[in-house]
N, C-alpha and C. Protein backbone atom coordinates (compact mmCIF):
# COMPACT_ATOMS: atom_id res chain seq x y z
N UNK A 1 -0.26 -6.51 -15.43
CA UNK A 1 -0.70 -6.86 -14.08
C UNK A 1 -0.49 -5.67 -13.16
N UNK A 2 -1.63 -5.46 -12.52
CA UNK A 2 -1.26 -4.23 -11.81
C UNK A 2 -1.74 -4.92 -10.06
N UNK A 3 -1.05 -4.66 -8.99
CA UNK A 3 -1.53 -5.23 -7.41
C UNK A 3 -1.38 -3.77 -6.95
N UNK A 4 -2.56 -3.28 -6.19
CA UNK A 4 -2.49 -2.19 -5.18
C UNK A 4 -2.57 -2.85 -3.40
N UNK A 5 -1.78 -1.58 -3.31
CA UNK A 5 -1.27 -1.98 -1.78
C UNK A 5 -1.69 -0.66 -0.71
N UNK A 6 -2.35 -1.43 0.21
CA UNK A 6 -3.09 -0.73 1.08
C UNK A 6 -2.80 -1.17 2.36
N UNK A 7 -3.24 -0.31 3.39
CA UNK A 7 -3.34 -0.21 4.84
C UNK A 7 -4.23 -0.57 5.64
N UNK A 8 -3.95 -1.01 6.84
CA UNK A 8 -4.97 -0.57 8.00
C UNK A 8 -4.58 0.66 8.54
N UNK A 9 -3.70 1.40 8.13
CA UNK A 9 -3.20 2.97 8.66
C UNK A 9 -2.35 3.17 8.24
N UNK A 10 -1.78 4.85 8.85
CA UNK A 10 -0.57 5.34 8.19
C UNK A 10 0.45 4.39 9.19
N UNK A 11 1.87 4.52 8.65
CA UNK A 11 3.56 4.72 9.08
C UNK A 11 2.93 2.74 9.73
N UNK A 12 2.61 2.26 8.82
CA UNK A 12 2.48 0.46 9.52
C UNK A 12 3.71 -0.28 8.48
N UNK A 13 3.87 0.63 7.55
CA UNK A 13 5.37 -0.67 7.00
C UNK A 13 4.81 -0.91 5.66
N UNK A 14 3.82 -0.15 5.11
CA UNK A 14 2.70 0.11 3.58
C UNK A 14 4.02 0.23 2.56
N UNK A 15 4.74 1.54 2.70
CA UNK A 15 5.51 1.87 1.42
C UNK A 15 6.64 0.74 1.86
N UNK A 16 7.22 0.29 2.81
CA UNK A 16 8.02 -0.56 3.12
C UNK A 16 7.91 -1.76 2.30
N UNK A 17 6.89 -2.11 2.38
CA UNK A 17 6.21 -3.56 1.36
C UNK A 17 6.21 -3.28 -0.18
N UNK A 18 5.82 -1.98 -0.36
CA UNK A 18 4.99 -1.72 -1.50
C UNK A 18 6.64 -1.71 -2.27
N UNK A 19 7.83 -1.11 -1.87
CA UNK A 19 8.83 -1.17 -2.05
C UNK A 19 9.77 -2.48 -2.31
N UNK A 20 9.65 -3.84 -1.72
CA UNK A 20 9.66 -4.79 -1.42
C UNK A 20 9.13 -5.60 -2.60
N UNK A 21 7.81 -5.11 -3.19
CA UNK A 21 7.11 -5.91 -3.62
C UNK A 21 7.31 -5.44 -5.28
N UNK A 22 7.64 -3.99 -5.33
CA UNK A 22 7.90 -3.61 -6.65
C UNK A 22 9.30 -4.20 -7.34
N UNK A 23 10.40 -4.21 -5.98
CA UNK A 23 11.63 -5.02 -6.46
C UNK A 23 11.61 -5.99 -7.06
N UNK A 24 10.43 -7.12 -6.05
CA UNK A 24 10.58 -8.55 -6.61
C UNK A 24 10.17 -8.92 -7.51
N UNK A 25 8.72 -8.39 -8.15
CA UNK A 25 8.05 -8.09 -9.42
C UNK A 25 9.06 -7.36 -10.81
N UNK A 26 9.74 -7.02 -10.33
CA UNK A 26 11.01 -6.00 -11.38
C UNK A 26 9.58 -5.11 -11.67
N UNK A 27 8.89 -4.39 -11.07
CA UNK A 27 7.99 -3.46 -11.36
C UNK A 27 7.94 -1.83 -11.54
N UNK A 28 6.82 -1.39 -12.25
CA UNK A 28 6.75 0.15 -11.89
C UNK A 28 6.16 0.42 -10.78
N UNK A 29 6.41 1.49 -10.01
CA UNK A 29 5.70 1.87 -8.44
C UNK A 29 4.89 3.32 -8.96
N UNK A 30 3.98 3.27 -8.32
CA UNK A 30 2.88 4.82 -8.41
C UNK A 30 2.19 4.65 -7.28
N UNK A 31 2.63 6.10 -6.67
CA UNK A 31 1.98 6.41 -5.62
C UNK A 31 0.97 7.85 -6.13
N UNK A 32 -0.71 7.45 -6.56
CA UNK A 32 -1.42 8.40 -7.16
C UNK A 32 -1.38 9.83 -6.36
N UNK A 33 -1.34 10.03 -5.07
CA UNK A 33 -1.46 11.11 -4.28
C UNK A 33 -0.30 11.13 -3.31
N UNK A 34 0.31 12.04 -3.13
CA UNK A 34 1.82 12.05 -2.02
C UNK A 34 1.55 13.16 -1.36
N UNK A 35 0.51 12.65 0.07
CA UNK A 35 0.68 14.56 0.80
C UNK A 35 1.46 14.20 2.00
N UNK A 36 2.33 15.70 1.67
CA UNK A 36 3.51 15.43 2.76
C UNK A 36 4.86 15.19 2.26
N UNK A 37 5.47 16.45 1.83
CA UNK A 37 6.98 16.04 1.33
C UNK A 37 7.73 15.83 1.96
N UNK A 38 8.06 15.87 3.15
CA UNK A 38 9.18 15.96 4.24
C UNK A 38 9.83 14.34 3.33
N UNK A 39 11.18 15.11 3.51
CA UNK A 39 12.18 13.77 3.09
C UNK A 39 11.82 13.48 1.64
N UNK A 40 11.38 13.92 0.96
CA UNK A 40 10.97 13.61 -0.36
C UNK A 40 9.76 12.98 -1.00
N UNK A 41 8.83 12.11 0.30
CA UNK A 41 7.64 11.44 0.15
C UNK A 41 8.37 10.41 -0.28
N UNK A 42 6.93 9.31 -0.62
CA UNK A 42 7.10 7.48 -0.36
C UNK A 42 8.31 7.94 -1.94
N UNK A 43 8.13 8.22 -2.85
CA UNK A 43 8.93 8.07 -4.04
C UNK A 43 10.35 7.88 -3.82
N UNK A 44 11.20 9.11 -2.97
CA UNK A 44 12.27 8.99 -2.36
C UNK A 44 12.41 8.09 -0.92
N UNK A 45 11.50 7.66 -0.65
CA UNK A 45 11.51 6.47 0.21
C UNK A 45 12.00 4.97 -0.60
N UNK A 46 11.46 4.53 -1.60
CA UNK A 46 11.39 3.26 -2.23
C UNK A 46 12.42 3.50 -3.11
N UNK A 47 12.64 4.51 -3.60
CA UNK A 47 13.98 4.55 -4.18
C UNK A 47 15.39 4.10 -3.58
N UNK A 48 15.41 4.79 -2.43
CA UNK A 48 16.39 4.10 -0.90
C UNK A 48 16.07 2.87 -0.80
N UNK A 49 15.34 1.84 -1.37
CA UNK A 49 15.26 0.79 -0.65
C UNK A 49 15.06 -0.20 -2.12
N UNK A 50 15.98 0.40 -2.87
CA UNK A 50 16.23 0.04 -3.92
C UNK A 50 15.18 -0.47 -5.67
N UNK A 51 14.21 0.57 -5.11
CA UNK A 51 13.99 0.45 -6.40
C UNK A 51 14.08 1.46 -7.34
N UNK A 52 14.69 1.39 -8.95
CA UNK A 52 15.09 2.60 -9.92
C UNK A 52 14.42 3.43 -9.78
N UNK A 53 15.06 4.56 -10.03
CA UNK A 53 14.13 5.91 -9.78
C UNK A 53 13.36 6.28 -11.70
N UNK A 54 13.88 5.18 -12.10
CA UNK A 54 13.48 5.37 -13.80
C UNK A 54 12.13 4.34 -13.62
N UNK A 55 11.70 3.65 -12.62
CA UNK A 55 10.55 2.92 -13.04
C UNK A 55 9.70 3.32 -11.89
N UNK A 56 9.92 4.48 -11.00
CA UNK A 56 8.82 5.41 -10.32
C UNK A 56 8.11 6.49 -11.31
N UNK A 57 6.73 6.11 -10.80
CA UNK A 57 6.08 7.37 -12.19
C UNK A 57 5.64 8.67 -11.12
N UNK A 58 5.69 9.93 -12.35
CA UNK A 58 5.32 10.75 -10.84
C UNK A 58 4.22 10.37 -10.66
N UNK A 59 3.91 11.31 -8.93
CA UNK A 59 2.61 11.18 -8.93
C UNK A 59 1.61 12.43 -9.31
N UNK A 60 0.33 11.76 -9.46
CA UNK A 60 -0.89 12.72 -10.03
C UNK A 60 -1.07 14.24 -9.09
N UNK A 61 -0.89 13.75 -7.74
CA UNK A 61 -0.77 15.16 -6.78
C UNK A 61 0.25 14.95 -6.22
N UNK A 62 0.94 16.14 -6.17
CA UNK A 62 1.87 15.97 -4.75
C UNK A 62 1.84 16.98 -4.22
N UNK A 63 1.21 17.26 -2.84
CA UNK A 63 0.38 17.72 -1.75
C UNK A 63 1.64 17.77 -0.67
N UNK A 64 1.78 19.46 -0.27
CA UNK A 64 2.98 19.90 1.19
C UNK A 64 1.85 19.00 1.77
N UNK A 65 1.07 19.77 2.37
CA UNK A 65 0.72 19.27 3.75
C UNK A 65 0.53 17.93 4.60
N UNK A 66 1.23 17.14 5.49
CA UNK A 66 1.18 15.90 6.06
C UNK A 66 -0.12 15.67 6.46
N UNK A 67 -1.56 15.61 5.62
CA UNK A 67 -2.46 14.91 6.59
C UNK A 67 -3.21 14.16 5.93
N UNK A 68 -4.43 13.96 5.52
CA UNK A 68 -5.42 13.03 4.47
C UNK A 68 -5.12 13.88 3.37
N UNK A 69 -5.55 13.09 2.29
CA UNK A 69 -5.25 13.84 1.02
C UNK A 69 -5.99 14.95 0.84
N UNK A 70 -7.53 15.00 0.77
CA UNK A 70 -8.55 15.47 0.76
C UNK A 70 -8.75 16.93 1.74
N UNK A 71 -7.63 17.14 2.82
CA UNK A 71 -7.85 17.98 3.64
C UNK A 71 -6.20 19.04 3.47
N UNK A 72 -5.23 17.96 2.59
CA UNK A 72 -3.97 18.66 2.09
C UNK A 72 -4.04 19.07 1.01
N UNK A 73 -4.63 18.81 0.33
CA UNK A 73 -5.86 19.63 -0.70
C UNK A 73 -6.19 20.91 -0.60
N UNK A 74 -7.38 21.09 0.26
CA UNK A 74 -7.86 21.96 0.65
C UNK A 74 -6.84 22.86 0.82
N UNK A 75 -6.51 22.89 1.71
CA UNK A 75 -5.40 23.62 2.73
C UNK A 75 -3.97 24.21 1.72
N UNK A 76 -3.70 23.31 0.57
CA UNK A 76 -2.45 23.78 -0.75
C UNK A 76 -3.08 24.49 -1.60
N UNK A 77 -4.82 24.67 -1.54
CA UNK A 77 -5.37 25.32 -2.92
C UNK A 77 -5.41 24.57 -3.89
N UNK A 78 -5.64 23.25 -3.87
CA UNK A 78 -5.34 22.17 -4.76
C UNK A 78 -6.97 21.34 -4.81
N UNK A 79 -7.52 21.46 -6.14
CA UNK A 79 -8.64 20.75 -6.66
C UNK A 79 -8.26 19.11 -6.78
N UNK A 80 -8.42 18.20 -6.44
CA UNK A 80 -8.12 16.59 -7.10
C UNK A 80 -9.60 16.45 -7.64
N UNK A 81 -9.25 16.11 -9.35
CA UNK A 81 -10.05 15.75 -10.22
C UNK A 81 -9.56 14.18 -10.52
N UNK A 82 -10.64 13.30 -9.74
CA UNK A 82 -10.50 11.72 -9.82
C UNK A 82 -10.27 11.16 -11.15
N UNK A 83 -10.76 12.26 -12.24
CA UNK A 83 -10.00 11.89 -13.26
C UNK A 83 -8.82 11.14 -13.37
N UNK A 84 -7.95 12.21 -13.21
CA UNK A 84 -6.83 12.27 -13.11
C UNK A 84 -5.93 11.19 -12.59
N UNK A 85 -6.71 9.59 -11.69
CA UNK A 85 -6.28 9.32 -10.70
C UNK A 85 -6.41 7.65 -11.93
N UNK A 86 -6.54 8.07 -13.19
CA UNK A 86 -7.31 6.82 -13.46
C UNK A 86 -5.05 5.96 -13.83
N UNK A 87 -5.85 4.27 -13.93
CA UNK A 87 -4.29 3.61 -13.73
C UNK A 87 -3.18 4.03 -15.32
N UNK A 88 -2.02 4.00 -14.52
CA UNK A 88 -1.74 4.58 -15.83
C UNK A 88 -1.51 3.31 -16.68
N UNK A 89 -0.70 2.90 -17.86
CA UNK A 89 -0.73 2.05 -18.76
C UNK A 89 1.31 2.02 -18.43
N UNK A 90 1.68 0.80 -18.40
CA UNK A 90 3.02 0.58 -18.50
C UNK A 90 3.34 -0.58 -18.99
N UNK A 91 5.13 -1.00 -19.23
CA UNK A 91 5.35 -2.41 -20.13
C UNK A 91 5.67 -3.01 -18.88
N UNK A 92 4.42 -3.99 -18.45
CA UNK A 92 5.16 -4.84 -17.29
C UNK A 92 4.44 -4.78 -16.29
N UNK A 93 4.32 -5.03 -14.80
CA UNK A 93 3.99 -4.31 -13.84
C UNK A 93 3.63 -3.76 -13.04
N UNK A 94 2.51 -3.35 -12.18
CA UNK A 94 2.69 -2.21 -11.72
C UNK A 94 1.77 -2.29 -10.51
N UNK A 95 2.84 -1.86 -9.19
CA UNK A 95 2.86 -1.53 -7.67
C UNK A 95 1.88 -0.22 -7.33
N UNK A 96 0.56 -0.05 -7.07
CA UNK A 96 0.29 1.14 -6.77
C UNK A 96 -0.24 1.58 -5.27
N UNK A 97 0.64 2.35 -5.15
CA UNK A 97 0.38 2.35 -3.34
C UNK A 97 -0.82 3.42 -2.84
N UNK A 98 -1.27 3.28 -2.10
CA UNK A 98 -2.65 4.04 -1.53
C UNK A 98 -1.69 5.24 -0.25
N UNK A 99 -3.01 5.64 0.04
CA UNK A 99 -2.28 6.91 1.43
C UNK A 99 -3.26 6.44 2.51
N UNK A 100 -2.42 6.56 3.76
CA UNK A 100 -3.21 5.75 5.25
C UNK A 100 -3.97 4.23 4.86
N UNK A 101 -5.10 3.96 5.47
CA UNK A 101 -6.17 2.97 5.18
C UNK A 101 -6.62 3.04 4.44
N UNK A 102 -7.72 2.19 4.21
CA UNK A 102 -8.60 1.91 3.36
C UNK A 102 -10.00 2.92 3.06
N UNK A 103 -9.97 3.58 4.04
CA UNK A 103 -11.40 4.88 4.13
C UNK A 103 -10.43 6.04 4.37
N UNK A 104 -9.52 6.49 3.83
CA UNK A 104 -8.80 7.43 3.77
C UNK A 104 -9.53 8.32 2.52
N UNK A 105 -9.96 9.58 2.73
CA UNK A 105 -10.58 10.65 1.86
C UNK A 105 -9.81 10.84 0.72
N UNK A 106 -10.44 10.69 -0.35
CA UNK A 106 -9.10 11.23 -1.67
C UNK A 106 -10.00 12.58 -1.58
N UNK A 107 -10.82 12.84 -1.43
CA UNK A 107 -11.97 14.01 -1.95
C UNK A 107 -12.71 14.25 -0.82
N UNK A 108 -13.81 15.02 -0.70
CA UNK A 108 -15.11 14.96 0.46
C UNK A 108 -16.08 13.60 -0.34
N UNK A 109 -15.55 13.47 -1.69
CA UNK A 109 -16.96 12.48 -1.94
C UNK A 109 -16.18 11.35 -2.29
N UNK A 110 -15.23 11.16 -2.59
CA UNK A 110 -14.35 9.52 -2.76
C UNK A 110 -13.12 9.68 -1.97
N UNK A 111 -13.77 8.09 -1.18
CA UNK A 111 -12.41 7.60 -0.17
C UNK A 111 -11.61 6.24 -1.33
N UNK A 112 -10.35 6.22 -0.66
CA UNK A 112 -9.17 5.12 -1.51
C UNK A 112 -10.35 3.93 -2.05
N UNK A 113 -11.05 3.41 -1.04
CA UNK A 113 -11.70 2.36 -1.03
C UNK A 113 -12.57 2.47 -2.67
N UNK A 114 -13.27 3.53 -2.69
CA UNK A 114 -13.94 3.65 -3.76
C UNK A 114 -13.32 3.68 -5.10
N UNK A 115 -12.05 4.16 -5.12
CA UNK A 115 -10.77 4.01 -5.95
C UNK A 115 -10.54 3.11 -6.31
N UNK A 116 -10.36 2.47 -5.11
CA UNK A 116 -9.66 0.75 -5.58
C UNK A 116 -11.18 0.20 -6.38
N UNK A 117 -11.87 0.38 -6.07
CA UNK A 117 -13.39 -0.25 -6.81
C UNK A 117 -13.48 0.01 -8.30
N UNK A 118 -13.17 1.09 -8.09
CA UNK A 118 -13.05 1.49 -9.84
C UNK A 118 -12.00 1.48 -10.59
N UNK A 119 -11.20 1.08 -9.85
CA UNK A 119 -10.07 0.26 -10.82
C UNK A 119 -10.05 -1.17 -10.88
N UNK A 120 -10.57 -2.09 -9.95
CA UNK A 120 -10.74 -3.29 -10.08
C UNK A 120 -9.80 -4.34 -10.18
N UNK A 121 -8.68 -3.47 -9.78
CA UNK A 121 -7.46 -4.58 -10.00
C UNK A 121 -7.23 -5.33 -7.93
N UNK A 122 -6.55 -6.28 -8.00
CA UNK A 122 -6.39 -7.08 -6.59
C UNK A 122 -5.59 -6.16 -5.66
N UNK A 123 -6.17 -6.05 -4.76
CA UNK A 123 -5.41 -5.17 -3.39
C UNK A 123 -4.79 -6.30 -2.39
N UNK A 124 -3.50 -6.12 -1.82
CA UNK A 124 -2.70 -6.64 -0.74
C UNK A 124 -2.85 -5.27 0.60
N UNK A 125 -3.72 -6.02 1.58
CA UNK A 125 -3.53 -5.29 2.62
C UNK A 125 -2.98 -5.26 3.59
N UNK A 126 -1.96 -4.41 3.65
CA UNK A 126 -0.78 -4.48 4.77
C UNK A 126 -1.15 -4.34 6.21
N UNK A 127 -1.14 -4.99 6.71
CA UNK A 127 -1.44 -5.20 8.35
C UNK A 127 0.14 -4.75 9.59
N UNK A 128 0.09 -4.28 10.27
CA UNK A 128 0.72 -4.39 11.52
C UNK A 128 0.74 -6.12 12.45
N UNK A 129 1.16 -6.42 13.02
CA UNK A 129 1.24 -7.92 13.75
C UNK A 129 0.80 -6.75 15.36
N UNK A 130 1.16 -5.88 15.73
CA UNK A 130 0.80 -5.41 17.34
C UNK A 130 -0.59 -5.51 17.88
N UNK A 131 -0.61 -4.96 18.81
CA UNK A 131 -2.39 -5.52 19.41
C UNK A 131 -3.33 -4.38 19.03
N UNK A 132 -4.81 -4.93 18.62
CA UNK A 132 -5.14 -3.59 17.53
C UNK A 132 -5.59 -4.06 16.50
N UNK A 133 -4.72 -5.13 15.72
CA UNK A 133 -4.66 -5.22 14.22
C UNK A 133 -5.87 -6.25 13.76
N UNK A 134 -6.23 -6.86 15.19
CA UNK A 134 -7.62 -7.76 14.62
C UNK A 134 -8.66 -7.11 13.78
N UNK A 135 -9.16 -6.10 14.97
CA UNK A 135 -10.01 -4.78 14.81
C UNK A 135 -10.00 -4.57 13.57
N UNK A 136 -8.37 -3.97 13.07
CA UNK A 136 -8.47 -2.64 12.12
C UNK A 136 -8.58 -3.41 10.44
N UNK A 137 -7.91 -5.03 10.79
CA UNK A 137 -7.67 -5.47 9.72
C UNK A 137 -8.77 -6.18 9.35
N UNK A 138 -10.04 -6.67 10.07
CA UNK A 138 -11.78 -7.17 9.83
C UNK A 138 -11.90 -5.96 9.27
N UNK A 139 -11.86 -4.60 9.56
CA UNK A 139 -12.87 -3.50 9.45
C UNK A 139 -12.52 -3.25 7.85
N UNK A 140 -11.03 -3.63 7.43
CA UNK A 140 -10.81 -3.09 6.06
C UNK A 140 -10.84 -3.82 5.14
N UNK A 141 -10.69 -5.47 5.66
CA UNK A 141 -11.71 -6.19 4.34
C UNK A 141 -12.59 -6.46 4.32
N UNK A 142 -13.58 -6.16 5.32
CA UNK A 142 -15.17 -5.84 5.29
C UNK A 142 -15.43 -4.32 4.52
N UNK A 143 -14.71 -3.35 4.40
CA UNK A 143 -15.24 -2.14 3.58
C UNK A 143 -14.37 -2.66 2.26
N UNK A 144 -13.16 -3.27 2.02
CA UNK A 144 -12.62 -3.34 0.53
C UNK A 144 -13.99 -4.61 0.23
N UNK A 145 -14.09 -5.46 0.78
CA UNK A 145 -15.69 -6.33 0.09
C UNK A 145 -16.72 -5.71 -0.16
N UNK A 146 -17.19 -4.69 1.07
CA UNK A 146 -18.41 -3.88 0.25
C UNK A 146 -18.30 -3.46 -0.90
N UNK A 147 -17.49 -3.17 -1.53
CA UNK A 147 -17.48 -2.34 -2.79
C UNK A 147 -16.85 -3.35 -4.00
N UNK A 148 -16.70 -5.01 -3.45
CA UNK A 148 -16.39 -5.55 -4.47
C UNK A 148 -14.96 -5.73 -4.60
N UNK A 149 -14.36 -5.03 -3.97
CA UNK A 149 -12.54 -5.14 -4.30
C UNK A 149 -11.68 -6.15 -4.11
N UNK A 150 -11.44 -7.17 -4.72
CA UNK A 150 -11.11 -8.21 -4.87
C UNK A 150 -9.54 -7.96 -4.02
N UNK A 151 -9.40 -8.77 -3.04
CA UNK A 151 -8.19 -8.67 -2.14
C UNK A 151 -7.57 -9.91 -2.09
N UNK A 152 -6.30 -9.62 -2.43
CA UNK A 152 -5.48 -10.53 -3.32
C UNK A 152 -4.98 -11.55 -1.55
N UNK A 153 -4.52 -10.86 -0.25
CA UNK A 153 -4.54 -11.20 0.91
C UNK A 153 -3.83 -10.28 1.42
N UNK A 154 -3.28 -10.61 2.83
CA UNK A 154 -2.80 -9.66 3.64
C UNK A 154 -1.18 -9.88 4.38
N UNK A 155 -0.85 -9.10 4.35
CA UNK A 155 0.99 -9.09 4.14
C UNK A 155 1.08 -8.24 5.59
N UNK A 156 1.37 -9.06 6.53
CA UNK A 156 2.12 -8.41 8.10
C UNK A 156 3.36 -8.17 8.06
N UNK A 157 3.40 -6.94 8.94
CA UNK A 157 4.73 -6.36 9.31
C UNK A 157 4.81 -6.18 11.11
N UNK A 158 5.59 -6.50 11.37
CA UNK A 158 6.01 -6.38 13.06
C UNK A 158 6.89 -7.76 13.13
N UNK A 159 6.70 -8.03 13.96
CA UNK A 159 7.32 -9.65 15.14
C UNK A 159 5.99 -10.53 14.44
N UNK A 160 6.33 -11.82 14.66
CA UNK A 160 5.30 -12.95 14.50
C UNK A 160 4.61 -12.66 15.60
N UNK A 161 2.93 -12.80 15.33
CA UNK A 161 2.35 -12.60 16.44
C UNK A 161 0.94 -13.79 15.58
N UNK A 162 1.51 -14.97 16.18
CA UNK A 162 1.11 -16.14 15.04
C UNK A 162 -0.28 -16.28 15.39
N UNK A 163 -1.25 -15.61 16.53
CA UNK A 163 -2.94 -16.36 16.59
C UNK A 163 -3.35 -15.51 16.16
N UNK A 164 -3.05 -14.03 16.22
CA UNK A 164 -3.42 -12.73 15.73
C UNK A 164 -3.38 -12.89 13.56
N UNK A 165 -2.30 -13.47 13.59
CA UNK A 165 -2.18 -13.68 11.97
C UNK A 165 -3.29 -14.49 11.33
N UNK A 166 -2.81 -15.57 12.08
CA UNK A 166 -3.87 -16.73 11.73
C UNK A 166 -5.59 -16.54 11.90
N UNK A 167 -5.85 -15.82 13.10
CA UNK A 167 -7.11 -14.90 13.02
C UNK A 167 -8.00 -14.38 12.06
N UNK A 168 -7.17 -13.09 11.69
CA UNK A 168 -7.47 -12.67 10.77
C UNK A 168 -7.69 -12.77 9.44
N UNK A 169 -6.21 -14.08 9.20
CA UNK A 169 -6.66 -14.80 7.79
C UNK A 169 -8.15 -15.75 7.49
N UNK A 170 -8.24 -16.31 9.08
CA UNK A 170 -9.42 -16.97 9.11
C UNK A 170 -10.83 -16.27 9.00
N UNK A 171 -11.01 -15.56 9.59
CA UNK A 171 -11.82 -14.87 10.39
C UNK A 171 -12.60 -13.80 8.62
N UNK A 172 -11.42 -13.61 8.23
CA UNK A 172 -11.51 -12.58 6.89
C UNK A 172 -11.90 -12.87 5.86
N UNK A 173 -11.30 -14.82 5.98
CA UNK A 173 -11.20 -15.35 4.62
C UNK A 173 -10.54 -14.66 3.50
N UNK A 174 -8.95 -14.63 4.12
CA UNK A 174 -8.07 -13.78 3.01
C UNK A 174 -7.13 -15.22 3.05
N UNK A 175 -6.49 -15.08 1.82
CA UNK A 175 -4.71 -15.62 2.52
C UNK A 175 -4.10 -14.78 2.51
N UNK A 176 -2.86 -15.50 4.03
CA UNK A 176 -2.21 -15.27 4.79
C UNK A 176 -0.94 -15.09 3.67
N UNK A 177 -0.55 -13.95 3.42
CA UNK A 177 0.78 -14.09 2.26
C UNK A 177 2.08 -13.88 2.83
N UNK A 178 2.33 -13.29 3.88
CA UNK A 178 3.42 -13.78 4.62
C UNK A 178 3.80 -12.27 5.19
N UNK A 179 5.17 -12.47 6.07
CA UNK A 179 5.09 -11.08 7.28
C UNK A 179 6.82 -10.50 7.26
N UNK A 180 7.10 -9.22 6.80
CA UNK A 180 8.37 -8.62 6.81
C UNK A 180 8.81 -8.40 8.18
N UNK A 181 9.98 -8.72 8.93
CA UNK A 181 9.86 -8.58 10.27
C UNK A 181 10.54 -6.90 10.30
N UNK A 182 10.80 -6.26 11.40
CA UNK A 182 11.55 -5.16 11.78
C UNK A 182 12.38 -5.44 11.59
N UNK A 183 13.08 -4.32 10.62
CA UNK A 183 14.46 -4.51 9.92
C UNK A 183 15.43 -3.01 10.73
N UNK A 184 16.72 -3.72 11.03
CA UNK A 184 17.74 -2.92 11.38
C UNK A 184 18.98 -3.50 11.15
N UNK A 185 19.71 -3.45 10.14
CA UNK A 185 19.67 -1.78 9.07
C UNK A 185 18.19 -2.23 8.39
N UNK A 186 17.32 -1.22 8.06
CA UNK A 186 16.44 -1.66 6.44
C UNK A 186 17.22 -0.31 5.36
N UNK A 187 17.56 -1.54 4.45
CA UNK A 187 18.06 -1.15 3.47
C UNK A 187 17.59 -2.07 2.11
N UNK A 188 17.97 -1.38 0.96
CA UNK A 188 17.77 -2.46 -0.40
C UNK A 188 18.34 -4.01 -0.30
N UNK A 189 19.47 -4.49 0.20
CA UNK A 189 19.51 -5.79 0.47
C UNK A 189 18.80 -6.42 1.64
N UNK A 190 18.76 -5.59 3.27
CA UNK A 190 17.76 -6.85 4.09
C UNK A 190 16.54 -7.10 3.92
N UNK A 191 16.24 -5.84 3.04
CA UNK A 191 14.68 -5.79 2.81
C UNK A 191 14.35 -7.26 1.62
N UNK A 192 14.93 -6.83 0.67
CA UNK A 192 15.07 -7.94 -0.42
C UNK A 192 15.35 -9.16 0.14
N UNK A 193 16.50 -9.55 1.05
CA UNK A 193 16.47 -10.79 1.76
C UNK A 193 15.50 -11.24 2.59
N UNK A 194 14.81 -10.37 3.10
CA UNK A 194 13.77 -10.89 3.79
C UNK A 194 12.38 -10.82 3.34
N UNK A 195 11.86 -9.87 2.59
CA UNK A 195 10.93 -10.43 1.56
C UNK A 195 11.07 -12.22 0.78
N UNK A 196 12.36 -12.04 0.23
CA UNK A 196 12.39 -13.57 -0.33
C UNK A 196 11.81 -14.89 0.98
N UNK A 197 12.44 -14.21 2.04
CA UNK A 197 12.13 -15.47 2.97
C UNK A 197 10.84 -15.76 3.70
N UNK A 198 10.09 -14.40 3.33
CA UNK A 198 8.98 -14.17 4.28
C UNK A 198 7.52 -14.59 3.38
N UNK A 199 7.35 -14.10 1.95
CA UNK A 199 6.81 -13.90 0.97
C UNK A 199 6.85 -15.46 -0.33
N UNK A 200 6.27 -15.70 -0.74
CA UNK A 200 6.84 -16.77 -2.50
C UNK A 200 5.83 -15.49 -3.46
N UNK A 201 6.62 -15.08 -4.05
CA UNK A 201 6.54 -14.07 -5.14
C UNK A 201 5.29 -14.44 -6.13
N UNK A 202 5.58 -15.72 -6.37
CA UNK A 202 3.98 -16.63 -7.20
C UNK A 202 3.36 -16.07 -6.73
N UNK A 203 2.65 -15.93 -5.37
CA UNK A 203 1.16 -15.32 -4.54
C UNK A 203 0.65 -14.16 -5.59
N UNK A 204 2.05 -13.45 -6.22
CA UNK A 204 1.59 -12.16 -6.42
C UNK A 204 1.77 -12.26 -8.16
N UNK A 205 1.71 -12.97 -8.57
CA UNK A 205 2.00 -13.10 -10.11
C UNK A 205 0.32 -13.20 -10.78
């Protein structure tokens, strides 16, 4: 079983979930493209937040520069051959996280979206709850449908912002799979405690 996890944008609480979601699954995590090492990238992110660093696979690129993949690319001297990007094979499993949104460039000629198409496995799209998220979160399961990408539903992060949720589940025709609130401390246990309370793990089995 493989679930990819996607955005309506960057820094919305994506690897936060994707982290979250690999725990509860006892899963492998792959993040295919990592541009932007500062702090170690999402790998040393989800590791902090407790998942083994023995069931992170590397990733296919890992790209200095902080911006789209496709343009940190460029800019490192770095070719991405989509080859390369195909899912890997594991016992069990497996969490694969995207970079920014859903029309995020892997290339000049394939965005994530087209990715997720040709892998064909169910995407969870991580939403923000702030004002904004109607917009961004119609626009990205109207382009993950164009191409067929079967979207498993959509997982909020912020404060309850309950007509805005309910909206979009309606409005999208996704289900509503449930919302991680702002965590302080976030660490491997509040995160885990509050996934359990926010989430039923079945959704994603």
């Amino acid at each position: 079983m493989t679930i990819v996890v996607t955005g309506t944008d960057t820094d919305i609480g994506k690897t936060v979930f994707a982290a979250a979601l690999t725990m509860a699954l006892g899963a492998h995590y792959w993040k295919p493209v990592q541009a932007g090492t500062d702090e170690g990238g999402d790998v040393a992110g989800v590791t902090r937040l407790g998942v083994p660093a023995a069931r992170c696979l590397p990733e296919a690129y890992r790209l200095r520069t902080p911006c789209s993949p496709h343009r940190a690319a460029e800019i490192d001297g770095v070719k991405i051959d989509p080859a390369r990007l195909a899912l890997p094979v594991v016992d069990g499993p497996l969490v694969v996280e995207g970079a920014g949104g859903v029309l995020v460039p892997v290339t000049r000629e394939l965005l994530f979206a087209d990715l997720f198409a040709r892998w064909g496995r169910p995407v969870v799209l991580v939403a923000r709850t702030g004002l904004g998220t109607i917009n961004h979160s119609l626009l990205s399961i109207e382009a993950l449908r164009a191409r067929g990408v079967p979207v498993l539903g959509v997982a909020f992060v912020g404060e309850a912002v309950e007509d805005s949720e309910a909206t979009i589940a309606g409005v999208g025709g996704v289900k509503r799979l449930g919302r991680l609130p702002k965590l302080d401390p976030l660490d491997a246990g509040t995160l885990a405690a509050a996934f359990a309370t926010g989430f039923d793990v079945e959704d994603f089995r």
